[in-house]
C-alpha atoms as a PDB file:
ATOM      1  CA  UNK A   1       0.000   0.000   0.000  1.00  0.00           C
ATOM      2  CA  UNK A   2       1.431   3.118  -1.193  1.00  0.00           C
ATOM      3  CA  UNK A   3       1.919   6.242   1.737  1.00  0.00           C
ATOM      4  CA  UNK A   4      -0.330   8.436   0.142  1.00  0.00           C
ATOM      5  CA  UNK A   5      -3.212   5.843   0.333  1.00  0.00           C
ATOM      6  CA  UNK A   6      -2.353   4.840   4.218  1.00  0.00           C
ATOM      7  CA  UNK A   7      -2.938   8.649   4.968  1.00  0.00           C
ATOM      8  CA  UNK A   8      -6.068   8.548   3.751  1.00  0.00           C
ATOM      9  CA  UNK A   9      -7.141   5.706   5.444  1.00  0.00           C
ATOM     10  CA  UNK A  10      -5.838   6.930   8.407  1.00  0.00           C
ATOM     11  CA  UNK A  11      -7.718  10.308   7.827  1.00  0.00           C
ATOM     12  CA  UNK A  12     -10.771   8.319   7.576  1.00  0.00           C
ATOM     13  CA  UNK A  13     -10.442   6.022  10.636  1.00  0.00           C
ATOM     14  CA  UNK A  14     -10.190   9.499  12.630  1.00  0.00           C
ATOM     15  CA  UNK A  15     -13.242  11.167  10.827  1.00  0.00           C
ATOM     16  CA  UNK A  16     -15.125   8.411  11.803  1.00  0.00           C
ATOM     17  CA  UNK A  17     -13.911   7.495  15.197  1.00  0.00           C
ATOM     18  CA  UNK A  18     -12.440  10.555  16.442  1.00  0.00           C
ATOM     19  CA  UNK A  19      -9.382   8.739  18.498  1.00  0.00           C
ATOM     20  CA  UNK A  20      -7.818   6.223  17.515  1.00  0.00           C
ATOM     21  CA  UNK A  21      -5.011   4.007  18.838  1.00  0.00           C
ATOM     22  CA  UNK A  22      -1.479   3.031  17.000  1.00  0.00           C
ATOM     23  CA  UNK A  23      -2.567  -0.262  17.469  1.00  0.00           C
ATOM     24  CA  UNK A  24      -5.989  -0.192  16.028  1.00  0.00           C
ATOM     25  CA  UNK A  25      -4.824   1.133  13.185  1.00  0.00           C
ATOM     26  CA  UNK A  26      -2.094  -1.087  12.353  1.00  0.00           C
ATOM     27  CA  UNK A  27      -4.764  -3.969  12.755  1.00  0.00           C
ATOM     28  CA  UNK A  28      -6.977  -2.146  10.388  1.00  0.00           C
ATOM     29  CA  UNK A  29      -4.504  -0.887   7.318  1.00  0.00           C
ATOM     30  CA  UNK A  30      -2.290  -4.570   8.006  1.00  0.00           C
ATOM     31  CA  UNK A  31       0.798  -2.650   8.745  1.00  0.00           C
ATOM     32  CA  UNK A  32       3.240  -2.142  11.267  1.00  0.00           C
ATOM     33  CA  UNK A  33       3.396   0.009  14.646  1.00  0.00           C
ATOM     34  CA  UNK A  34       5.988   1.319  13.321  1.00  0.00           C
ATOM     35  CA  UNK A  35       5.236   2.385   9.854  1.00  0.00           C
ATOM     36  CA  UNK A  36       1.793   3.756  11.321  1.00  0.00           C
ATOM     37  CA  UNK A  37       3.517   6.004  14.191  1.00  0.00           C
ATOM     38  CA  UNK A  38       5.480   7.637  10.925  1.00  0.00           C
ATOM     39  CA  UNK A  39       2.695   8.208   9.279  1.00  0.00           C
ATOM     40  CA  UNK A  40       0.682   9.648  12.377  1.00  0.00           C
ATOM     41  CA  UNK A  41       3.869  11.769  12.702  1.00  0.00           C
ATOM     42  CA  UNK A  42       3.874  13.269   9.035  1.00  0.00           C
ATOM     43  CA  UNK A  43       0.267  13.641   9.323  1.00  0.00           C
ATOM     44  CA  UNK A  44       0.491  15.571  13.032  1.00  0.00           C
ATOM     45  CA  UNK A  45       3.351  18.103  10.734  1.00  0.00           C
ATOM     46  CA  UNK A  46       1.056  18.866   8.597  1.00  0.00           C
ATOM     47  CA  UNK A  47      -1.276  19.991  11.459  1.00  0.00           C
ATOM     48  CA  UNK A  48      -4.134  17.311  10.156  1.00  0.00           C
ATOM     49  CA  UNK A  49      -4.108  15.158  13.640  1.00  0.00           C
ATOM     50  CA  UNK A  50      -3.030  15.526  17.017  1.00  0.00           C
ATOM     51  CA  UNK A  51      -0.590  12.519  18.425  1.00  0.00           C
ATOM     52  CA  UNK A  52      -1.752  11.488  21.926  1.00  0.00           C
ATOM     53  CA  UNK A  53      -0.742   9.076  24.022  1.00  0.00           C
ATOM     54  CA  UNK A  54      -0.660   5.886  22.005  1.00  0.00           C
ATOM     55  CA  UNK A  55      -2.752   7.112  19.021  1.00  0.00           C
ATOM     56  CA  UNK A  56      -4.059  10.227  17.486  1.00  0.00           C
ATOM     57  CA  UNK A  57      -7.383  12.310  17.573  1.00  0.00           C
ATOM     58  CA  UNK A  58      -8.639  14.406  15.038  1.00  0.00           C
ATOM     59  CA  UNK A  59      -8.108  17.845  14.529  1.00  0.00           C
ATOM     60  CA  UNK A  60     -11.290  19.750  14.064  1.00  0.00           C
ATOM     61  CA  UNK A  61     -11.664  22.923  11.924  1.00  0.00           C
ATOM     62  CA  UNK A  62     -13.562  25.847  12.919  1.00  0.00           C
ATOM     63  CA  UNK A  63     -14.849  26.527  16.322  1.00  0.00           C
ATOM     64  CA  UNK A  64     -13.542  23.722  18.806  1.00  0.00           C
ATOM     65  CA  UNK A  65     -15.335  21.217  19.622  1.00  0.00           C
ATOM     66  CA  UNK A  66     -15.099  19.167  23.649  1.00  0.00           C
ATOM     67  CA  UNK A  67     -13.695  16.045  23.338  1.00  0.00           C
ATOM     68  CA  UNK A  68     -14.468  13.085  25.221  1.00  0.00           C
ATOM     69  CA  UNK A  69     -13.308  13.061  28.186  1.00  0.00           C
ATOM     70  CA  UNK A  70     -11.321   9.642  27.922  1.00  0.00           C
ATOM     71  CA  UNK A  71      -9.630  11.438  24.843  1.00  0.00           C
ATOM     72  CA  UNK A  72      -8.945  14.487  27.232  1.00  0.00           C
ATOM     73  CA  UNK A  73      -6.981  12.101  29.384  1.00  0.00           C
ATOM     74  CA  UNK A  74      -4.481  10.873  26.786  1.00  0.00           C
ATOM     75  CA  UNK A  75      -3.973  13.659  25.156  1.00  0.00           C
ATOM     76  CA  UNK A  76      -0.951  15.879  25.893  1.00  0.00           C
ATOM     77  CA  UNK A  77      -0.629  13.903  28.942  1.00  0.00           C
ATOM     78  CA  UNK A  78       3.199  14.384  29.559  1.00  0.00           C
ATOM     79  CA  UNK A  79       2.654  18.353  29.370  1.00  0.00           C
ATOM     80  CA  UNK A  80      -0.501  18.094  31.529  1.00  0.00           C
ATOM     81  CA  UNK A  81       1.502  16.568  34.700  1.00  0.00           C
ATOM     82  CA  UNK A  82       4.210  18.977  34.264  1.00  0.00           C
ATOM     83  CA  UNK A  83       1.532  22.068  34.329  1.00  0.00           C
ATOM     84  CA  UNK A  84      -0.326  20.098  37.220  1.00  0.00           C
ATOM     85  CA  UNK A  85       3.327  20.081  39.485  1.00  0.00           C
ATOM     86  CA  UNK A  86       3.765  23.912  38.463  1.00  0.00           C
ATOM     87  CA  UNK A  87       0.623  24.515  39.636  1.00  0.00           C
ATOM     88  CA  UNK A  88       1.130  22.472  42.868  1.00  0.00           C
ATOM     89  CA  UNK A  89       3.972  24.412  43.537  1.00  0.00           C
ATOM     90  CA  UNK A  90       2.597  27.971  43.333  1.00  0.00           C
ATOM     91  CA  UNK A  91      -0.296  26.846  46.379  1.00  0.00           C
ATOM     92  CA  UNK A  92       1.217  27.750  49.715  1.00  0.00           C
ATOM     93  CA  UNK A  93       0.493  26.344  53.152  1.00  0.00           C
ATOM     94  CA  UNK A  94      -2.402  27.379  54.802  1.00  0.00           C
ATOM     95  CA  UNK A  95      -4.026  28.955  51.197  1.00  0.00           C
ATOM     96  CA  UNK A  96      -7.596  28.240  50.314  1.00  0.00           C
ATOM     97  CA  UNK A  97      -7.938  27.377  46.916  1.00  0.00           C
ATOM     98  CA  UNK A  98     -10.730  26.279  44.329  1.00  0.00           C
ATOM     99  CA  UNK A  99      -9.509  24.151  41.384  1.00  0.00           C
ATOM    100  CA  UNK A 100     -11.768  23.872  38.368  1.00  0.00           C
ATOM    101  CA  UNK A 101     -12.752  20.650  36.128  1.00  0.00           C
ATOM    102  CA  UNK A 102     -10.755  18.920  33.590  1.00  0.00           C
ATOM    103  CA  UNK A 103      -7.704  16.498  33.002  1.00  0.00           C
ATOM    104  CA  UNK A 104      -5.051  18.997  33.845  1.00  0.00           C
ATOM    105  CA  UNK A 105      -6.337  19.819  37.096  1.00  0.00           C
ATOM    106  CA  UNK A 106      -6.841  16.071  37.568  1.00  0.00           C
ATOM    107  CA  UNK A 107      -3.067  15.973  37.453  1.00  0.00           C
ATOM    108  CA  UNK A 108      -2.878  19.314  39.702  1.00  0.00           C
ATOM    109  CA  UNK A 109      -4.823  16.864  42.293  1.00  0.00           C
ATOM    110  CA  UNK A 110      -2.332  13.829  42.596  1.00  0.00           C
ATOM    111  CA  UNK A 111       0.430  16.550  42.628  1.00  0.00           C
ATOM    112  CA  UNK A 112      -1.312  18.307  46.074  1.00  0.00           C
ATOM    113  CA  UNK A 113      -1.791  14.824  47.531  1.00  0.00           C
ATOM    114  CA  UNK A 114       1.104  15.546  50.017  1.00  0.00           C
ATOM    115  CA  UNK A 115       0.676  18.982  50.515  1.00  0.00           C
ATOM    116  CA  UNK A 116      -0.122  20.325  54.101  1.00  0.00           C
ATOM    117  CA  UNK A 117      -2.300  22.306  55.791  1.00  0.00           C
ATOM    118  CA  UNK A 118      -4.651  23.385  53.145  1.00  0.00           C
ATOM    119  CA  UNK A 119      -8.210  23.920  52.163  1.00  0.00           C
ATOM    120  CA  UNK A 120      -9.218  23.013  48.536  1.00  0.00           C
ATOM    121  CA  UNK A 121     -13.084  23.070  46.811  1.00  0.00           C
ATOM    122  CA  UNK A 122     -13.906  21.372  43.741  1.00  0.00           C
ATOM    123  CA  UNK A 123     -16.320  20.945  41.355  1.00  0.00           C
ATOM    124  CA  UNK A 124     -14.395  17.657  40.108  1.00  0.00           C
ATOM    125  CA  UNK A 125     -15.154  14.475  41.192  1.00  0.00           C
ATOM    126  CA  UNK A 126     -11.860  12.996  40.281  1.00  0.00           C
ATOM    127  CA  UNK A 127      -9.592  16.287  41.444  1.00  0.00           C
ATOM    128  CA  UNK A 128     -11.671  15.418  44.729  1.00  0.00           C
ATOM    129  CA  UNK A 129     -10.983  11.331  44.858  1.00  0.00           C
ATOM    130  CA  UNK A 130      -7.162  12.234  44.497  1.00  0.00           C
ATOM    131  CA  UNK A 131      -6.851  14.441  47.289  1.00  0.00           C
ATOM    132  CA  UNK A 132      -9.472  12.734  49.672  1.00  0.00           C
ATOM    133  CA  UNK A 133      -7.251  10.317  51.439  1.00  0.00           C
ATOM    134  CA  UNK A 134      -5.190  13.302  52.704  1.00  0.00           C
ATOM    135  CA  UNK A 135      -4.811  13.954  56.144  1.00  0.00           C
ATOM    136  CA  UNK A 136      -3.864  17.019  55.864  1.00  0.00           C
ATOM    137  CA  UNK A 137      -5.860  18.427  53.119  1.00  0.00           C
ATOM    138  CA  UNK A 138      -9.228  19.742  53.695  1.00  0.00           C
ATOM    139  CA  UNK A 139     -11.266  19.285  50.850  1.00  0.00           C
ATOM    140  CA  UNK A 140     -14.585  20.370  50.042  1.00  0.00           C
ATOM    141  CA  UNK A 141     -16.724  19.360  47.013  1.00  0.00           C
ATOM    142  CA  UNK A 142     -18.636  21.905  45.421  1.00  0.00           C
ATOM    143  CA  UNK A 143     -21.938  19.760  44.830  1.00  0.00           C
ATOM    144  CA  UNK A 144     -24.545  19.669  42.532  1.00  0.00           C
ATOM    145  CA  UNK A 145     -26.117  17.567  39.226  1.00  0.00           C
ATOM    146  CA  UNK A 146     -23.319  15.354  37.550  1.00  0.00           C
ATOM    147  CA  UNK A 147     -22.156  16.302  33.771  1.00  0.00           C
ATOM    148  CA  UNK A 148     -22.500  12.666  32.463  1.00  0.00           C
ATOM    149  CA  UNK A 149     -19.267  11.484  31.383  1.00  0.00           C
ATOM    150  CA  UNK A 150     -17.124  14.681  32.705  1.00  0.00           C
ATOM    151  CA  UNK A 151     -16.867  13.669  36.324  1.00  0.00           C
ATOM    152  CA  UNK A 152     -18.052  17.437  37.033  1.00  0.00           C
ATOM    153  CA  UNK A 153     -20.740  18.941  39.267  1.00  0.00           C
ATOM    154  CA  UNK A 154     -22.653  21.408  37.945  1.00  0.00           C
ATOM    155  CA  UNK A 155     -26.237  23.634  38.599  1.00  0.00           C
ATOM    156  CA  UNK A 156     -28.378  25.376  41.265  1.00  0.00           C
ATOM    157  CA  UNK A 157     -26.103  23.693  43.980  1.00  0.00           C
ATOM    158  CA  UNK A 158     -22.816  24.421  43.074  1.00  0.00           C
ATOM    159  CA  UNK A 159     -23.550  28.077  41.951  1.00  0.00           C
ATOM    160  CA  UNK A 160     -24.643  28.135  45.876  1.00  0.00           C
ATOM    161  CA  UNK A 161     -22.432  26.823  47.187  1.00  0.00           C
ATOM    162  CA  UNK A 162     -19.572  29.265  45.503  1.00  0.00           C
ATOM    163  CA  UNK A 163     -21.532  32.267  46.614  1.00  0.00           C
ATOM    164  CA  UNK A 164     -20.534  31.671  50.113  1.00  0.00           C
ATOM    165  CA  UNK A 165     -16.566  30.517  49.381  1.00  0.00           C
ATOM    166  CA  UNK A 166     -13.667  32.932  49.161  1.00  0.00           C
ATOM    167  CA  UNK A 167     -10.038  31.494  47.969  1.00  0.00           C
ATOM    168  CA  UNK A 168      -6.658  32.543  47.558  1.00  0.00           C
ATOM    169  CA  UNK A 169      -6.439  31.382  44.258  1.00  0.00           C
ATOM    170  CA  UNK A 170      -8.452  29.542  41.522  1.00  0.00           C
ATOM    171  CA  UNK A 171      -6.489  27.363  39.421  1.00  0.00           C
ATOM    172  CA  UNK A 172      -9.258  27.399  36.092  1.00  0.00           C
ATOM    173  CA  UNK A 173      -9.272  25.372  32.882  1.00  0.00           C
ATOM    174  CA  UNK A 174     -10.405  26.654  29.948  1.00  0.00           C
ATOM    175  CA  UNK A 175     -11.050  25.490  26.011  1.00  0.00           C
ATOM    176  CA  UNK A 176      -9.347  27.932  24.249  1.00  0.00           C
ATOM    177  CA  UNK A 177      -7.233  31.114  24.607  1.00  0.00           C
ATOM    178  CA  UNK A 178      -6.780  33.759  22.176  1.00  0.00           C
ATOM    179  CA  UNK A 179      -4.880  37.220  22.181  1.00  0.00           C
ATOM    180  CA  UNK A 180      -8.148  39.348  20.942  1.00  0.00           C
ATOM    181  CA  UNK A 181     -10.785  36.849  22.073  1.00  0.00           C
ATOM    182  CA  UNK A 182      -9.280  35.816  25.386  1.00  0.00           C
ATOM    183  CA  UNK A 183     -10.250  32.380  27.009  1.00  0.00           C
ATOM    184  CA  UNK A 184     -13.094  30.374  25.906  1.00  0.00           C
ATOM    185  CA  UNK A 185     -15.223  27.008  26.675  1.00  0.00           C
ATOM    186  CA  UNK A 186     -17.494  25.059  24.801  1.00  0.00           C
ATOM    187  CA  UNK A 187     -20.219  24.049  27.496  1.00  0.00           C
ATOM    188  CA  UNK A 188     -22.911  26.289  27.802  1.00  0.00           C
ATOM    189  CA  UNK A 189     -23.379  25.347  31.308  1.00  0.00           C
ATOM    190  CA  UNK A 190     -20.538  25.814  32.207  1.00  0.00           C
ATOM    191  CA  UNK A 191     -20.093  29.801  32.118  1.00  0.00           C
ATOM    192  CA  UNK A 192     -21.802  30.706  35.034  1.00  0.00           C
ATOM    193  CA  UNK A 193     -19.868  28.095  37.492  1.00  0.00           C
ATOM    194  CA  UNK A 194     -16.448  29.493  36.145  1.00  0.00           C
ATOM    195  CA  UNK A 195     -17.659  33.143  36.670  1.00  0.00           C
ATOM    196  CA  UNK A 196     -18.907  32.641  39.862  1.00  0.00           C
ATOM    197  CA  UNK A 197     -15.297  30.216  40.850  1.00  0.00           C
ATOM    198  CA  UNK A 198     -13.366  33.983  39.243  1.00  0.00           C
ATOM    199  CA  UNK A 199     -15.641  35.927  41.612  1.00  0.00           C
ATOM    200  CA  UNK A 200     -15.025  33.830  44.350  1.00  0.00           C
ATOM    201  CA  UNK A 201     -11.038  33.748  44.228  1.00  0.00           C
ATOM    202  CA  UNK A 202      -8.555  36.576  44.151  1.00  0.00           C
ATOM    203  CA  UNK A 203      -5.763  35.056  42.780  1.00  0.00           C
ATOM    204  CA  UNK A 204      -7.005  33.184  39.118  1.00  0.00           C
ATOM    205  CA  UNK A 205      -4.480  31.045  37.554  1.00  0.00           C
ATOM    206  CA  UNK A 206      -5.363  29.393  34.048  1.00  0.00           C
ATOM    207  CA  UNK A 207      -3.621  26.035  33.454  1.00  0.00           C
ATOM    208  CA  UNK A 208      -4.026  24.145  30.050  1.00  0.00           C
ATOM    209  CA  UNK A 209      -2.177  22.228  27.817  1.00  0.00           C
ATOM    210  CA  UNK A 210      -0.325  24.156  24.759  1.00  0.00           C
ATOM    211  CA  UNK A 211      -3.155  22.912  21.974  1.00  0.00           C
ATOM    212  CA  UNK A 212      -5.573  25.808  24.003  1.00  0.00           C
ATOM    213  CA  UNK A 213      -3.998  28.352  22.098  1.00  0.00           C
ATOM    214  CA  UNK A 214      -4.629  26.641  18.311  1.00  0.00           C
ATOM    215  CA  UNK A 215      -8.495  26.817  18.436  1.00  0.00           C
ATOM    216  CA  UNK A 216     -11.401  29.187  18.886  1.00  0.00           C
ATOM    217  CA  UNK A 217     -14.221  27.774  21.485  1.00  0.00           C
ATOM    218  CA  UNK A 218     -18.197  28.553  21.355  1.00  0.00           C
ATOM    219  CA  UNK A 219     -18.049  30.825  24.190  1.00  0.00           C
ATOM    220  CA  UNK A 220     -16.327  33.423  25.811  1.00  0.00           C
ATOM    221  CA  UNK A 221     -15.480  33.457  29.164  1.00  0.00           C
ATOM    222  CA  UNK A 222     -13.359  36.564  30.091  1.00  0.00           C
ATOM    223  CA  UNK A 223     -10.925  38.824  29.142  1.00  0.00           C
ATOM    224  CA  UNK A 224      -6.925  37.809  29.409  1.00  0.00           C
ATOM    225  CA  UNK A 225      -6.724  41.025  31.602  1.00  0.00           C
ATOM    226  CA  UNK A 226      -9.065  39.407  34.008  1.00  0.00           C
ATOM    227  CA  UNK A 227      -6.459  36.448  34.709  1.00  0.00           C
ATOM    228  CA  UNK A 228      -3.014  36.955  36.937  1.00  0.00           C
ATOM    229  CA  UNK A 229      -1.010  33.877  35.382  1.00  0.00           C
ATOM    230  CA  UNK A 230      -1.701  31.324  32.137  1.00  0.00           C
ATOM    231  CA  UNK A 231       0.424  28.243  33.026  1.00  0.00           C
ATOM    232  CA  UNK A 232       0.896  26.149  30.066  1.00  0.00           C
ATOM    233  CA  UNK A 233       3.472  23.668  28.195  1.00  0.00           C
ATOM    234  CA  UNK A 234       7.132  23.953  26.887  1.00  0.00           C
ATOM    235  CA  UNK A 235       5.317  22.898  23.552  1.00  0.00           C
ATOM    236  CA  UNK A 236       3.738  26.025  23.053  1.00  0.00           C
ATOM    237  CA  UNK A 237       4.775  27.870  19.784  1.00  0.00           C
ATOM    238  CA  UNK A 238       6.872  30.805  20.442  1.00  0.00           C
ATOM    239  CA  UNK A 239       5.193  33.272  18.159  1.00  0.00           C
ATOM    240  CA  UNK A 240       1.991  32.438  20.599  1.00  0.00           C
ATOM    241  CA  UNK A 241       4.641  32.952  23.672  1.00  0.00           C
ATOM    242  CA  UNK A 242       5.957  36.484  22.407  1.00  0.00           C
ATOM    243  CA  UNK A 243       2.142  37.663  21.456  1.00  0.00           C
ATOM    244  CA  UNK A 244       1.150  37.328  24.848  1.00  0.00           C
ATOM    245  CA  UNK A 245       3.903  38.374  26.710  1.00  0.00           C
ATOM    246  CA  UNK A 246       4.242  41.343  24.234  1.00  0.00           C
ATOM    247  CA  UNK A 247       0.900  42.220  25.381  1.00  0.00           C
ATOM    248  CA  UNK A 248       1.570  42.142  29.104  1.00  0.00           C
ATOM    249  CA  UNK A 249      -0.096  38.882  29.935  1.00  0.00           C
ATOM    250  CA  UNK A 250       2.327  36.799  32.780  1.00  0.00           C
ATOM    251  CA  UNK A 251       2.397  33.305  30.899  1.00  0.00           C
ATOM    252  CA  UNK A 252       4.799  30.865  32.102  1.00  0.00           C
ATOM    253  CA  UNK A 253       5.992  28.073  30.487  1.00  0.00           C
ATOM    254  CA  UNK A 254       6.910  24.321  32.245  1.00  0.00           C
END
């Protein structure tokens, strides 16, 4: 089978499947691991996929579009523990702090695990089963209806709930983040938990993976001037990096 044909077929697997493994695809197109991770790899250069861990996802045009949340997991997952550590580091002892949803603050959670003498809310039910064997750590989860699939609590509940909390810092996830636009989601019910979480903190600290700044999300959320730090990866392009710190924005990269 000649390359150019494998790259469609490989195209094709993604349209229809959205993620799919190295191994599922060598088992599909009868070829090796090998000669399918090169082929992922010329693909992911010509910015038509995005490798993950063990396979590739598609990469959607226009306005972005939420992944599963198994997808989420793999992908980027390297960058998203090194954020998560970064983010560990920057919570001091005896802070109050709220961390948001998603699979980088998932790795933000085992990195607190052994932290002291702090008070953490969440809206995440996995953030929440990481740190709830702590000692140490007192934890509060923000409750509320279940997003199906997400692991998040969301509603009449939680917005009550966050009325009556007041952090040190908010360490928020976000969809998308662009220089004019500023940060972004996709969920629709999601805005109001986030704005209430900003209202709630004084310090608000974005942490997402470097594909955030490659995509334009449904919504917007706030203005970049409204956020005191972006943490995000080593991976991100440095023509993003200089835009934003040439606009004053305090992004650091790990």
């Amino acid at each position: 089978m000649l390359q150019a044909e494998r790259l469609e077929k490989i195209k094709n697997e993604l349209k229809n499947k959205r993620f799919c493994s190295i191994k599922e695809i060598a088992q599909v197109l009868n070829i090796s691991s090998a000669t399918v991770r090169r082929d992922l790899k010329q693909l992911s250069d010509q910015n038509q996929l995005e490798l993950t861990r063990g396979g590739a996802m598609l990469v959607l045009s226009g306005t972005a579009q939420e992944a599963p949340y198994s997808i989420k997991r793999m992908t980027n997952r390297e960058e998203k523990v090194r954020i998560g550590q970064r983010a560990a580091q920057l919570v001091k002892e005896g802070e109050t702090i709220i961390i948001d949803s998603g699979s980088t603050a998932v790795e933000m959670g085992l990195a607190l695990a052994n932290h002291k003498k702090i008070t953490v809310a969440t809206n995440d039910i996995l953030v929440a089963s990481k740190l709830a064997m702590s000692k140490e750590i007192d934890l509060t989860v923000i409750g509320g209806g279940v997003r199906k699939e997400y692991f998040t609590t969301l509603g009449f509940l939680a917005q009550l709930a966050l009325q009556h909390i007041n952090a040190d810092k908010l360490f928020l996830g976000v969809d998308a983040i662009d220089i004019r636009k500023g940060c972004m989601i996709t969920n629709m019910e999601e805005v109001v938990i986030k704005k209430q979480m900003m209202d709630s903190a004084k310090e608000k600290i974005i942490i997402c993976d470097h594909s955030k700044f490659e995509s334009v999300a449904f919504l917007n959320l706030c203005a970049l001037r409204e956020i005191d730090l972006i943490l995000t990866g080593k991976e991100l392009k440095r023509e993003f990096y200089e835009q934003f710190v040439d606009a004053g924005v305090n992004i650091e990269l790990v």
